[in-house]
PDB file of N, CA and C in Angstrom:
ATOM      1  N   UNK A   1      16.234 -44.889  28.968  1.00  0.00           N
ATOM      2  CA  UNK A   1      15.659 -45.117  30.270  1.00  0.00           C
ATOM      3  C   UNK A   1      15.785 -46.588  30.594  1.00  0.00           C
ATOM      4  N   UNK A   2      15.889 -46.856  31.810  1.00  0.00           N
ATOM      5  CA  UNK A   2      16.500 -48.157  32.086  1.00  0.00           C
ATOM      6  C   UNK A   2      15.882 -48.576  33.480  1.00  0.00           C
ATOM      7  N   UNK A   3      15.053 -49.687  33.602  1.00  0.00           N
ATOM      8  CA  UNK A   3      14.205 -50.060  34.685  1.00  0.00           C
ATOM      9  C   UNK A   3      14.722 -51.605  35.185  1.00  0.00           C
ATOM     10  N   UNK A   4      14.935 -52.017  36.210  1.00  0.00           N
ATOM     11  CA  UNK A   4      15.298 -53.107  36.757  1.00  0.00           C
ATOM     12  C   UNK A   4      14.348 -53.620  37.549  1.00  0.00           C
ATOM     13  N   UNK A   5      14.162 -54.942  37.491  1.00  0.00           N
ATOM     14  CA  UNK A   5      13.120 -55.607  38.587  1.00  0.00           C
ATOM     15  C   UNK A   5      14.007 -57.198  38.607  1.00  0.00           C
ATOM     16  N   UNK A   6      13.542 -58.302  38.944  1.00  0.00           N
ATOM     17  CA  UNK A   6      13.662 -59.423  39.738  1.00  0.00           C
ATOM     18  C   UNK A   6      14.234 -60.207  38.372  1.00  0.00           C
ATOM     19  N   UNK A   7      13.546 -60.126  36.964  1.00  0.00           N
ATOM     20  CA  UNK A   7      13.575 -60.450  36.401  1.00  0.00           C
ATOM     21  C   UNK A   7      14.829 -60.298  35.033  1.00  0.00           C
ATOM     22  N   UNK A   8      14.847 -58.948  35.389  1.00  0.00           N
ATOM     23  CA  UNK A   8      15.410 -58.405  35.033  1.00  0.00           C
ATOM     24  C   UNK A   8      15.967 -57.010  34.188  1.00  0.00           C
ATOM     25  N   UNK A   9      16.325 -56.069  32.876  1.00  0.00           N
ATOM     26  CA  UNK A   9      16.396 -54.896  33.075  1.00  0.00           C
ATOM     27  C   UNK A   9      15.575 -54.693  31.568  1.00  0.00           C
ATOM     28  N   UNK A  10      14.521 -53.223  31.541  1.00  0.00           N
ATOM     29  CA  UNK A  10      14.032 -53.238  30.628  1.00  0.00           C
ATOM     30  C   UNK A  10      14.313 -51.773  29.599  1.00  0.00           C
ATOM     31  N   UNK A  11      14.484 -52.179  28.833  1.00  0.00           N
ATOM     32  CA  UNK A  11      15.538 -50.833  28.118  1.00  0.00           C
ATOM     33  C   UNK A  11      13.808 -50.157  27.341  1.00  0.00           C
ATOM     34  N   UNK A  12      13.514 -48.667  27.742  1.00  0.00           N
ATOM     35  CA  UNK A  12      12.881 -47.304  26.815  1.00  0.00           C
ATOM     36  C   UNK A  12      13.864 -46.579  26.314  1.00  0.00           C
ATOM     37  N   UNK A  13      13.798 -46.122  25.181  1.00  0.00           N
ATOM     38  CA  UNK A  13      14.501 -45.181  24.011  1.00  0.00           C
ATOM     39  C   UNK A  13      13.619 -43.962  24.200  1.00  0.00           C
ATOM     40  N   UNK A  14      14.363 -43.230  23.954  1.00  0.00           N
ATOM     41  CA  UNK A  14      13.331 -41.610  23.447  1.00  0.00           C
ATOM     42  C   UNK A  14      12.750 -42.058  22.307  1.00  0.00           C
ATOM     43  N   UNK A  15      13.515 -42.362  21.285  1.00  0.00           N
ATOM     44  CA  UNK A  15      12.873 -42.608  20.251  1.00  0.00           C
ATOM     45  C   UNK A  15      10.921 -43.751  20.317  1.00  0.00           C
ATOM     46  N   UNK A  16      11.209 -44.586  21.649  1.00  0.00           N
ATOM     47  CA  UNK A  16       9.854 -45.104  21.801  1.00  0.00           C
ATOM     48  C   UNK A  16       9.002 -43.977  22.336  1.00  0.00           C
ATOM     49  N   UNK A  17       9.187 -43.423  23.074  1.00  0.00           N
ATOM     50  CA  UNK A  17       8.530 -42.675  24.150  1.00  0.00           C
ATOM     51  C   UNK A  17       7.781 -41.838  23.102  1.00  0.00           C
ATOM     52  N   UNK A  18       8.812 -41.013  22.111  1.00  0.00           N
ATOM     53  CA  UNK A  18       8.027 -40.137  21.129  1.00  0.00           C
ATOM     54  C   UNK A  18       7.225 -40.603  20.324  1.00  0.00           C
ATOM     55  N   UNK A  19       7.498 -42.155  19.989  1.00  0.00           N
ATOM     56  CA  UNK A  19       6.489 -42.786  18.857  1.00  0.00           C
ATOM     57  C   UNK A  19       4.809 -42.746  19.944  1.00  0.00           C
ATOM     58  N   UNK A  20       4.971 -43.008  21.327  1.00  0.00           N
ATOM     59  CA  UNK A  20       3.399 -43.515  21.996  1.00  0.00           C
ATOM     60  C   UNK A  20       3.437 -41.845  21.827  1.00  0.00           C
ATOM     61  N   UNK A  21       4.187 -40.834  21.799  1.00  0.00           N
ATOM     62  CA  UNK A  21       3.485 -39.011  22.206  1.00  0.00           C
ATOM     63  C   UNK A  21       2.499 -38.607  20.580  1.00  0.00           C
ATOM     64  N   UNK A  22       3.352 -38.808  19.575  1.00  0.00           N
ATOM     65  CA  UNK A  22       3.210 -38.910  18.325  1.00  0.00           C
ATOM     66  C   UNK A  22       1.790 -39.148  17.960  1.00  0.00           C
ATOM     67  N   UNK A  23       1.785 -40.446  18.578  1.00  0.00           N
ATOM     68  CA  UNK A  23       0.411 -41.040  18.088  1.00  0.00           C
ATOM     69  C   UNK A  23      -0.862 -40.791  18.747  1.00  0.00           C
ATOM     70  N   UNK A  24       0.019 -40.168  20.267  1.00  0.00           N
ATOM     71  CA  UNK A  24      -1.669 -40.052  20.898  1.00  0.00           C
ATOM     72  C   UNK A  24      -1.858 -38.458  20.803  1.00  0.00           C
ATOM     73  N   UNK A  25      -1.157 -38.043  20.057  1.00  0.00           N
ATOM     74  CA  UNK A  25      -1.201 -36.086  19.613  1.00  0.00           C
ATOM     75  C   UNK A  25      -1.712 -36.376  18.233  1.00  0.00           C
ATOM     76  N   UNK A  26      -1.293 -37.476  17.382  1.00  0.00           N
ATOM     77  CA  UNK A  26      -2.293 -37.515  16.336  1.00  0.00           C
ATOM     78  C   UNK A  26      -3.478 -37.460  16.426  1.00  0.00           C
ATOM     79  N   UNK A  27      -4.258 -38.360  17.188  1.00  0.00           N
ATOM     80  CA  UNK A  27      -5.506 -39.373  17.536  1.00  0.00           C
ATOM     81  C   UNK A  27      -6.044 -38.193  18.274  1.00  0.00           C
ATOM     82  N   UNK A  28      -5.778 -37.169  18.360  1.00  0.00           N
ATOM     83  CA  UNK A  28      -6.230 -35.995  19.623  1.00  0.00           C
ATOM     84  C   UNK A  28      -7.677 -34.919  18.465  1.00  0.00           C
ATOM     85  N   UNK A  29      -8.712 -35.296  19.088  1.00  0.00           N
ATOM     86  CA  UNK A  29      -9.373 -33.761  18.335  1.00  0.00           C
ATOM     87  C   UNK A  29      -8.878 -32.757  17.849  1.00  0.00           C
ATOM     88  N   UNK A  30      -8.767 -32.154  17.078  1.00  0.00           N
ATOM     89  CA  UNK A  30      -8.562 -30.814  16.485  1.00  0.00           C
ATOM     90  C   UNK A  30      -7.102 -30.806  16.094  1.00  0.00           C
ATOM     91  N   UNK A  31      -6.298 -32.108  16.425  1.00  0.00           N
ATOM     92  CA  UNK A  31      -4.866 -32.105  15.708  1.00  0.00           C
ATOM     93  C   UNK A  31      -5.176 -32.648  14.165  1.00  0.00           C
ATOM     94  N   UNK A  32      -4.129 -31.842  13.053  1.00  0.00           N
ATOM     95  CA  UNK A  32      -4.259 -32.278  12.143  1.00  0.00           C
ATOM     96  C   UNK A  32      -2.897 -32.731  11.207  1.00  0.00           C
ATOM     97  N   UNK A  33      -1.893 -32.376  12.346  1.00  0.00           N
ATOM     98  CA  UNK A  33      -0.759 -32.677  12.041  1.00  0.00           C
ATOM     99  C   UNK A  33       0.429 -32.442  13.066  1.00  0.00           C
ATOM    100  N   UNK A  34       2.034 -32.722  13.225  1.00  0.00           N
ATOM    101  CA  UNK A  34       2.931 -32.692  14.294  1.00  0.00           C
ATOM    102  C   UNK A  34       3.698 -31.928  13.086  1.00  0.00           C
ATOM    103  N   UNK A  35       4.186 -30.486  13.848  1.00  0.00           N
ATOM    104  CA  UNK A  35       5.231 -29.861  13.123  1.00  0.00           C
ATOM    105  C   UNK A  35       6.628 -30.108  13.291  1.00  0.00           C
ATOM    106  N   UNK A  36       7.359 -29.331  12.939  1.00  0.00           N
ATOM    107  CA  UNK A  36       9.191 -29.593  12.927  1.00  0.00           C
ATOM    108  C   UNK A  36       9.049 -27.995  14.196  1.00  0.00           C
ATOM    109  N   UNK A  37       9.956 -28.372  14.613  1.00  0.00           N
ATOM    110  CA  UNK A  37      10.199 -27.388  15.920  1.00  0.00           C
ATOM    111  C   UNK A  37      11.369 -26.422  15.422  1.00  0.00           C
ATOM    112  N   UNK A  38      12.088 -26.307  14.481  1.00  0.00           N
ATOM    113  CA  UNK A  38      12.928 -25.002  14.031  1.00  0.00           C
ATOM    114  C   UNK A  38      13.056 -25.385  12.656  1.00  0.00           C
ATOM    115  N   UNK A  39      13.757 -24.717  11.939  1.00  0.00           N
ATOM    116  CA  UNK A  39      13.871 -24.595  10.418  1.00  0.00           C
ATOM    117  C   UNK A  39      14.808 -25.681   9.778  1.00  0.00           C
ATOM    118  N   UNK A  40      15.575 -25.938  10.793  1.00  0.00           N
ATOM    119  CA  UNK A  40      16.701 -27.183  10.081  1.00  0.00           C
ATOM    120  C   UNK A  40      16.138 -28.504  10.433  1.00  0.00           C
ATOM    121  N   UNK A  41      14.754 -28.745  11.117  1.00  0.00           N
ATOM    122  CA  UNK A  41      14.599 -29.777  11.506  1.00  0.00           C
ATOM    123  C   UNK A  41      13.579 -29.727  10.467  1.00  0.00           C
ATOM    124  N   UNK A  42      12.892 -28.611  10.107  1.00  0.00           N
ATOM    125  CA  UNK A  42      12.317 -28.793   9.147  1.00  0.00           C
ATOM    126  C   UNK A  42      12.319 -28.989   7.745  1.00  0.00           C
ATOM    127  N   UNK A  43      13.901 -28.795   7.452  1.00  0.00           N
ATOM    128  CA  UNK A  43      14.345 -28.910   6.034  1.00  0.00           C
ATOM    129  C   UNK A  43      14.916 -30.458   5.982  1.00  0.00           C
ATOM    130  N   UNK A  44      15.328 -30.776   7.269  1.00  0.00           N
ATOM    131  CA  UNK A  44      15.689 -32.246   6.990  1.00  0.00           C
ATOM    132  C   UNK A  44      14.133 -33.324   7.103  1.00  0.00           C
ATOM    133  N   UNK A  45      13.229 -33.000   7.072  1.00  0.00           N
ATOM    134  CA  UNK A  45      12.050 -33.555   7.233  1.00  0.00           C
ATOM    135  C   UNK A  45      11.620 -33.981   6.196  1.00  0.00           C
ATOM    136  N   UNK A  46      12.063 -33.123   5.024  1.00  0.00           N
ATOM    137  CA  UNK A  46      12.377 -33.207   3.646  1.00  0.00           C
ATOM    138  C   UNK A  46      12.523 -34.187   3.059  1.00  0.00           C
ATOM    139  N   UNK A  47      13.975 -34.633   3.450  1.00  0.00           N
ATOM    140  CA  UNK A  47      14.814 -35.634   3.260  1.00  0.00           C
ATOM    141  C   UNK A  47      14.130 -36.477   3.540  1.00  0.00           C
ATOM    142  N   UNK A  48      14.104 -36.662   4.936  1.00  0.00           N
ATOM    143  CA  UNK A  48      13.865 -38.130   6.369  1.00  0.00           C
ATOM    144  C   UNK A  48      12.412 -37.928   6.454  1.00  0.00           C
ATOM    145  N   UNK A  49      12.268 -39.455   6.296  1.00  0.00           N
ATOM    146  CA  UNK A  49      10.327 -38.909   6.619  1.00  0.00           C
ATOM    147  C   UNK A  49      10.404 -39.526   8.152  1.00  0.00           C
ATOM    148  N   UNK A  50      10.694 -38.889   9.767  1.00  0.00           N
ATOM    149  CA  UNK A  50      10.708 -39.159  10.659  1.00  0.00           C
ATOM    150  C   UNK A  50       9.064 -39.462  11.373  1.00  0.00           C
ATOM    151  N   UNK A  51       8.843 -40.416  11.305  1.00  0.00           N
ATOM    152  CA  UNK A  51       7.237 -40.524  12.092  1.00  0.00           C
ATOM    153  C   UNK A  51       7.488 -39.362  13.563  1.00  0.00           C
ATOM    154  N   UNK A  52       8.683 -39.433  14.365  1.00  0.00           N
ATOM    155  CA  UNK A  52       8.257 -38.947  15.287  1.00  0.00           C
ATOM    156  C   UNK A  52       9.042 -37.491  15.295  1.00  0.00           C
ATOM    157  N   UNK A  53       8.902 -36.573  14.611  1.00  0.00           N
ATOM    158  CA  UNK A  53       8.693 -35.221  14.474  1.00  0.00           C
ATOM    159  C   UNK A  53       7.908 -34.620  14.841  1.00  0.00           C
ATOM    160  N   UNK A  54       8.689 -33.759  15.606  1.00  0.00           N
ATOM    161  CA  UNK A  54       7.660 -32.671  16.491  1.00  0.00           C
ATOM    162  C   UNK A  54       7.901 -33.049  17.836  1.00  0.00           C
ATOM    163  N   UNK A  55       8.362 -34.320  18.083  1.00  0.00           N
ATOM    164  CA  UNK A  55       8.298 -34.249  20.043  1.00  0.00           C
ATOM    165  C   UNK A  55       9.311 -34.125  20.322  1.00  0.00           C
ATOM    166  N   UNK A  56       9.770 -33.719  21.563  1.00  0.00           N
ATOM    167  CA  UNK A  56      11.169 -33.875  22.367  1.00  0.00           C
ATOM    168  C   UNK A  56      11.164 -34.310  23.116  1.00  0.00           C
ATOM    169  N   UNK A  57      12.044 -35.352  23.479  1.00  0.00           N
ATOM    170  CA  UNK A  57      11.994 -35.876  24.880  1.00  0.00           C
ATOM    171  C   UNK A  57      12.952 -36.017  25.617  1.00  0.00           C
ATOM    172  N   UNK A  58      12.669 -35.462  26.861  1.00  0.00           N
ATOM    173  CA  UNK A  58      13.679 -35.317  28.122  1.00  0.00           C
ATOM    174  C   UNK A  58      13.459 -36.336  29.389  1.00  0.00           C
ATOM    175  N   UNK A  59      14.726 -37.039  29.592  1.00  0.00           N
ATOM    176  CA  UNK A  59      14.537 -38.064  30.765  1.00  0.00           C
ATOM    177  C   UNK A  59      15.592 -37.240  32.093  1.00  0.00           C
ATOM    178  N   UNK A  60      14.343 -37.001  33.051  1.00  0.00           N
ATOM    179  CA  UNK A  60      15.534 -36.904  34.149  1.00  0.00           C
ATOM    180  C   UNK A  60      14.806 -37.958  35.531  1.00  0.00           C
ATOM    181  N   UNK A  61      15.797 -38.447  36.177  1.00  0.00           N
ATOM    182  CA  UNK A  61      15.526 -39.668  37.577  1.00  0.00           C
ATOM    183  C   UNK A  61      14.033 -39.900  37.001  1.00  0.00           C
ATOM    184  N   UNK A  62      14.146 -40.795  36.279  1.00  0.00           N
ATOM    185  CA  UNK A  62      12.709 -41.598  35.969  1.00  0.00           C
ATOM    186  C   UNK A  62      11.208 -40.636  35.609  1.00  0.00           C
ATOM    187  N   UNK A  63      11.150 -39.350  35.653  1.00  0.00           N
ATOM    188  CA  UNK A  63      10.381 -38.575  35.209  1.00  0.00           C
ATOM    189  C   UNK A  63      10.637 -38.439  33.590  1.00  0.00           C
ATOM    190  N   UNK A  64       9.406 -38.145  33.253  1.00  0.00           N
ATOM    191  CA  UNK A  64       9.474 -37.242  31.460  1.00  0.00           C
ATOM    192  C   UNK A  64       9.064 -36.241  31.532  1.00  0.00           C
ATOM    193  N   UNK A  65      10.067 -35.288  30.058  1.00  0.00           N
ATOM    194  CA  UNK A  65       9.213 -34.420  29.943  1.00  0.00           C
ATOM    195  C   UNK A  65       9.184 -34.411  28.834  1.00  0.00           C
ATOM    196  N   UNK A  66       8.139 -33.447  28.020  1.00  0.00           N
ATOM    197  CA  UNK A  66       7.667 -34.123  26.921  1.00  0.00           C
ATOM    198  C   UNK A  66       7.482 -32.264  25.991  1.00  0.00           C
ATOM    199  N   UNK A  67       8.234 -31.768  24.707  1.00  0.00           N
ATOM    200  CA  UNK A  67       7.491 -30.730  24.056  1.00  0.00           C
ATOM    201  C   UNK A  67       6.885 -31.568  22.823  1.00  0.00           C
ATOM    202  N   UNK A  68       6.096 -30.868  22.534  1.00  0.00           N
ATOM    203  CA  UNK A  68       4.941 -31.602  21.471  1.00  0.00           C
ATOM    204  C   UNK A  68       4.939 -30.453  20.667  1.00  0.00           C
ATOM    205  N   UNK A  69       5.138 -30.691  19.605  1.00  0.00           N
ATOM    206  CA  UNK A  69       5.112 -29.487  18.120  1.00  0.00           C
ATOM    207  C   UNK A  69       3.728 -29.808  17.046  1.00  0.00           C
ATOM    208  N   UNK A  70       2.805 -28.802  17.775  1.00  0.00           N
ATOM    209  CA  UNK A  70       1.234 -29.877  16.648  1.00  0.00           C
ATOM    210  C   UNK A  70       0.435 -28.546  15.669  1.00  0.00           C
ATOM    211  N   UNK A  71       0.307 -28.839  14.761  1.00  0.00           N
ATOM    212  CA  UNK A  71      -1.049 -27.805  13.542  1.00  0.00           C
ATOM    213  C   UNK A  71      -2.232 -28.548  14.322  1.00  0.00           C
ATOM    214  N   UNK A  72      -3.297 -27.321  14.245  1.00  0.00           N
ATOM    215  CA  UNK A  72      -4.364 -27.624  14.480  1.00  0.00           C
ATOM    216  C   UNK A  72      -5.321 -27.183  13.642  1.00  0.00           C
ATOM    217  N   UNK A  73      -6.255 -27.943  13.663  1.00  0.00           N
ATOM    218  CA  UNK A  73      -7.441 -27.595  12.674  1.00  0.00           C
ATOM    219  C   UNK A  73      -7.842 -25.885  12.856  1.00  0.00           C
ATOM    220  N   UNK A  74      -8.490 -25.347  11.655  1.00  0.00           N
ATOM    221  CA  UNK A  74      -8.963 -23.885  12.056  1.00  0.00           C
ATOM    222  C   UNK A  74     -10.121 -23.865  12.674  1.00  0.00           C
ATOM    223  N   UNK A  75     -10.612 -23.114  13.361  1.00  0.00           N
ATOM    224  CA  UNK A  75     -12.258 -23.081  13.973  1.00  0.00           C
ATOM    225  C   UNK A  75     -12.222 -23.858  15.049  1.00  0.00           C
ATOM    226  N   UNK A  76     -11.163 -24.704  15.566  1.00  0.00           N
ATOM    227  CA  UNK A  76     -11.420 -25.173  16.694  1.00  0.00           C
ATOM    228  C   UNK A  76     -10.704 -24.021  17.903  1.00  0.00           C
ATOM    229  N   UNK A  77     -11.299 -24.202  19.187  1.00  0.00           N
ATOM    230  CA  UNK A  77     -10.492 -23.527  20.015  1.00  0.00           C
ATOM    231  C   UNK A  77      -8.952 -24.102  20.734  1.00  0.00           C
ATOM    232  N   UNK A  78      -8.156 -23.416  20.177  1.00  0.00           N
ATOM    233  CA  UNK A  78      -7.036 -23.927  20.578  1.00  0.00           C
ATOM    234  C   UNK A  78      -6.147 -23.983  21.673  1.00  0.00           C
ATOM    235  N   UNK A  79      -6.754 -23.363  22.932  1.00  0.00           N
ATOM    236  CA  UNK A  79      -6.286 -23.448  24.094  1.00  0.00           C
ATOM    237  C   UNK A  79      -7.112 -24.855  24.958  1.00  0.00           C
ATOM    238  N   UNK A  80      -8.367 -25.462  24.164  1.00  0.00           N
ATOM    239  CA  UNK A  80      -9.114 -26.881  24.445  1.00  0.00           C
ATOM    240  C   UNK A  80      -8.452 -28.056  24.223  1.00  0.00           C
ATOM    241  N   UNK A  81      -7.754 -27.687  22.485  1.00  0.00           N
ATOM    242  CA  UNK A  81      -7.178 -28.498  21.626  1.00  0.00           C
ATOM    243  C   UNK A  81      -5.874 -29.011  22.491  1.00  0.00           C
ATOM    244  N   UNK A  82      -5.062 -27.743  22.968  1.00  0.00           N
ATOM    245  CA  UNK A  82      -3.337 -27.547  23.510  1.00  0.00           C
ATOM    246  C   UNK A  82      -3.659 -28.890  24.740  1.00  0.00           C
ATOM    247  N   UNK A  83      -4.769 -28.463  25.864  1.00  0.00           N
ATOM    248  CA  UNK A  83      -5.168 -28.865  26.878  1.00  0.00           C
ATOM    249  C   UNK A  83      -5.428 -30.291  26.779  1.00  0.00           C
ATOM    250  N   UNK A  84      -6.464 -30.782  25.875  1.00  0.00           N
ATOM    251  CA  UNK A  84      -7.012 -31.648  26.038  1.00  0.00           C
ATOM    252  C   UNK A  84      -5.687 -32.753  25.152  1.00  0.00           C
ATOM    253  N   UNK A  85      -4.804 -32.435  24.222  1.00  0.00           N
ATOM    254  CA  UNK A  85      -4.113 -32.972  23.874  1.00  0.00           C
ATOM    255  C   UNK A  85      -2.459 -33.068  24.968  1.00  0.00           C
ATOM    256  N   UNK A  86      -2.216 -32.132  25.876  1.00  0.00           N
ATOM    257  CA  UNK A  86      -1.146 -32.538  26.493  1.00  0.00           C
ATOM    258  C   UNK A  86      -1.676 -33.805  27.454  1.00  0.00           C
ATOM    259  N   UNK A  87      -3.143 -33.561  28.029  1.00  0.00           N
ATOM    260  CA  UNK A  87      -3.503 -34.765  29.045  1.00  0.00           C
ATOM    261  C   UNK A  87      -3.811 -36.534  28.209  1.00  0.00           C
ATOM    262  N   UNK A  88      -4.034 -36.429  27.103  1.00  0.00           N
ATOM    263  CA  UNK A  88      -4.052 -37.683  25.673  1.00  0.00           C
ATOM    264  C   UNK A  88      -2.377 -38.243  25.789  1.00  0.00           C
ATOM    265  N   UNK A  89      -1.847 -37.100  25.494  1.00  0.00           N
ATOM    266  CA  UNK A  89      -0.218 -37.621  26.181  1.00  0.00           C
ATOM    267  C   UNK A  89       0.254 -38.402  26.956  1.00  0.00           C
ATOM    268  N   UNK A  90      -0.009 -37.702  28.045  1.00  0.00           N
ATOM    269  CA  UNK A  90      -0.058 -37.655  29.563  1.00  0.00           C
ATOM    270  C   UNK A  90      -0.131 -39.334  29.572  1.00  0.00           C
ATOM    271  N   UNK A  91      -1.273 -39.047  30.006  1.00  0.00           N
ATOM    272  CA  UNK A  91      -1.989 -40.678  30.171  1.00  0.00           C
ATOM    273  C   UNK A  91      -1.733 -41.817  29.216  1.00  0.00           C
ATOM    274  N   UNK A  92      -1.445 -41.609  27.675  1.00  0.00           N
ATOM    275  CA  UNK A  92      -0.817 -42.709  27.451  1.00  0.00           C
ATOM    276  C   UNK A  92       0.413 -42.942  27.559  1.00  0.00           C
ATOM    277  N   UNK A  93       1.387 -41.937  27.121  1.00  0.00           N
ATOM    278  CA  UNK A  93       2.921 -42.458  27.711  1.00  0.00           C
ATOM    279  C   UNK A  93       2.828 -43.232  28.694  1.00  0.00           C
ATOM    280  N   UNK A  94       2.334 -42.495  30.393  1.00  0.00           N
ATOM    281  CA  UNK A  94       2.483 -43.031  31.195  1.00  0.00           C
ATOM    282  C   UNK A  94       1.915 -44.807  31.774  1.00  0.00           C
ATOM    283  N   UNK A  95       0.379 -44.664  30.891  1.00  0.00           N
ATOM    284  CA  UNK A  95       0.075 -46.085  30.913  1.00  0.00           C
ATOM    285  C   UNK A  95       1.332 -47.074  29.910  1.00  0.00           C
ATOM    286  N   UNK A  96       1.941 -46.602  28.536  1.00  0.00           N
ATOM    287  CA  UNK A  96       2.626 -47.315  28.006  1.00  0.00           C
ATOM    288  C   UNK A  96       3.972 -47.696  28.537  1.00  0.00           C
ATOM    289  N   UNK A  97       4.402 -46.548  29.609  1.00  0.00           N
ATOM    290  CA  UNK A  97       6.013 -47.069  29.390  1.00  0.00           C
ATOM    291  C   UNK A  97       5.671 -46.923  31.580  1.00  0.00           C
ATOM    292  N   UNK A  98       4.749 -46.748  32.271  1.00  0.00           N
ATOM    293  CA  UNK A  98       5.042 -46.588  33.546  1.00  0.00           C
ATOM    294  C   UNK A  98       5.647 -46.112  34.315  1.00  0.00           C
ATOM    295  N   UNK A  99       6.018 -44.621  33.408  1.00  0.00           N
ATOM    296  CA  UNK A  99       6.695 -43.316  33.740  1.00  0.00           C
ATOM    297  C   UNK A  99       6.184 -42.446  34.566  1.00  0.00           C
ATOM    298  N   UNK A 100       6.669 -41.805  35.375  1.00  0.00           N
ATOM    299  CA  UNK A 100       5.731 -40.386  35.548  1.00  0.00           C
ATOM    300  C   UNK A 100       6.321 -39.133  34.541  1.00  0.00           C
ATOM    301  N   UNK A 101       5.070 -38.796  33.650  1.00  0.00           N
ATOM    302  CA  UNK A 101       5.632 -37.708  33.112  1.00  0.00           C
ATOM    303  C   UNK A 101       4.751 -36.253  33.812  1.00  0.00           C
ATOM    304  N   UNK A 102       6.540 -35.848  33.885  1.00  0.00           N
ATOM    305  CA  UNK A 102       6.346 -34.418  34.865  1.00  0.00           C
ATOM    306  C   UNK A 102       5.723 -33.382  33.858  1.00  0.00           C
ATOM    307  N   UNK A 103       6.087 -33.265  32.624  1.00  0.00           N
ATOM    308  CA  UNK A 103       5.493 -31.586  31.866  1.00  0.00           C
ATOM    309  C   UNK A 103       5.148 -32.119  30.301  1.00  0.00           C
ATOM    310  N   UNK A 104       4.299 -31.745  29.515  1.00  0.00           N
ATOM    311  CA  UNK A 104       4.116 -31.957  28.533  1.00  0.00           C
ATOM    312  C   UNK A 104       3.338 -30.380  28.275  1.00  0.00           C
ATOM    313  N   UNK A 105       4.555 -29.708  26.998  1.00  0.00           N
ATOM    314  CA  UNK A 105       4.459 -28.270  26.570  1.00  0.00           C
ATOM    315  C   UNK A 105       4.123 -28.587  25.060  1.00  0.00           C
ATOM    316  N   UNK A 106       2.782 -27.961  25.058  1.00  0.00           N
ATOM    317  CA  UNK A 106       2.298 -28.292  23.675  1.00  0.00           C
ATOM    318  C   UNK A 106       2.650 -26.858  23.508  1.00  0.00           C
ATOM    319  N   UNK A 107       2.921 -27.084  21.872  1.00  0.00           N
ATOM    320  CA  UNK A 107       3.627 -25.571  21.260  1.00  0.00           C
ATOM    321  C   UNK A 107       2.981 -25.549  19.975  1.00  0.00           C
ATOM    322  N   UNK A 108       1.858 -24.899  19.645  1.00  0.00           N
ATOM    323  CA  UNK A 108       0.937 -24.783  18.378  1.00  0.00           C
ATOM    324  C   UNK A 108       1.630 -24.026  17.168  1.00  0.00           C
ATOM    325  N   UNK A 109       2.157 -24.328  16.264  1.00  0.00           N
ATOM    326  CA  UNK A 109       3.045 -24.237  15.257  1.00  0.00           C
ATOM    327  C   UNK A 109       2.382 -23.544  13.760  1.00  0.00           C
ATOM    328  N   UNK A 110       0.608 -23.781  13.851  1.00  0.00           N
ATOM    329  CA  UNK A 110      -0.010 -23.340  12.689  1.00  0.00           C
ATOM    330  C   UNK A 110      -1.328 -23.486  12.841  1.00  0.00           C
ATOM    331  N   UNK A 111      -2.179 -23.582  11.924  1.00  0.00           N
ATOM    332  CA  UNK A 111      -3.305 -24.044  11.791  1.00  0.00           C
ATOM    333  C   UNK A 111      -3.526 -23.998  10.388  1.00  0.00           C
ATOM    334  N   UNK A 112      -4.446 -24.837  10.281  1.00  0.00           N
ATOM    335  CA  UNK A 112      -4.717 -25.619   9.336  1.00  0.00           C
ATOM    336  C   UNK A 112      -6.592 -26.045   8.859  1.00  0.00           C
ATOM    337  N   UNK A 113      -6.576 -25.526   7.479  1.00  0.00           N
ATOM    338  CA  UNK A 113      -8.281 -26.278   7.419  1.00  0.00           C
ATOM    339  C   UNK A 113      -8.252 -27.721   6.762  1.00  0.00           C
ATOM    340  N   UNK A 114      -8.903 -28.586   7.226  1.00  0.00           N
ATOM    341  CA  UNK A 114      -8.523 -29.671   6.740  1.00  0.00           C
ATOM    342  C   UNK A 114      -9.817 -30.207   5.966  1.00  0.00           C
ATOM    343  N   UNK A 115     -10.740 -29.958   5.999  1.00  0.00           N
ATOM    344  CA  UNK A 115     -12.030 -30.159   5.199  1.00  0.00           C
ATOM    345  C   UNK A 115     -12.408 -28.813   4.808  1.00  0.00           C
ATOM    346  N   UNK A 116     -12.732 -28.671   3.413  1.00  0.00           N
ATOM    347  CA  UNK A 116     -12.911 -27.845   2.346  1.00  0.00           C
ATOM    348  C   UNK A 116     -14.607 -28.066   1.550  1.00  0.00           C
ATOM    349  N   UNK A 117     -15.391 -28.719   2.990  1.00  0.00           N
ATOM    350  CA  UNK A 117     -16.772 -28.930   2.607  1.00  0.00           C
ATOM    351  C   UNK A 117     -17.450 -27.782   1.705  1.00  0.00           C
TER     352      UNK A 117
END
């Protein structure tokens, strides 16, 4: 992605865009982890320890769109979790990079108990 002003031109990567999705789908209630989105992405995950696994990102005329691959804790409700974590997205991409992002498709991959109190 490529932005021009007076000053001059400011280069975004997918690869940034997914690191701010990453982190604010971490930091999200009831996430307890970002999955691999098919089986070969998941066997090379293996290998590569990719911080930003699990997102995809699509640039079209200055819009984003955004799939998010997340485990969620068990016992939480996960249509709150899906919700309240695509708008955590939302709002920081767009405060970080001054995008409009058009869609962010959270895709719940598992669940997970993460305390064994």
């Amino acid at each position: 992605m490529t932005s021009a002003s007076v000053l001059g031109k400011v280069y975004i990567t997918h690869r940034a865009i997914a690191s701010v999705a990453s982190e604010a789908a971490l930091s999200s209630y009831g996430v307890v982890g970002l999955a691999a989105k098919n089986l070969a992405e998941s066997i090379s995950q293996v290998l590569t320890k990719d911080p930003n696994r699990g997102v995809d990102v699509v640039l079209n005329d200055n819009e984003i769109s955004l799939d998010v691959y997340i485990v969620v804790e068990y016992g939480t409700r996960i249509k709150s979790v899906a919700i309240s974590v695509a708008e955590n997205i939302k709002y920081k991409v767009e405060k970080a990079t001054g995008l409009l992002v058009n869609a962010v498709n959270i895709h719940v991959r598992g669940l997970r108990i993460s305390n064994t109190d």
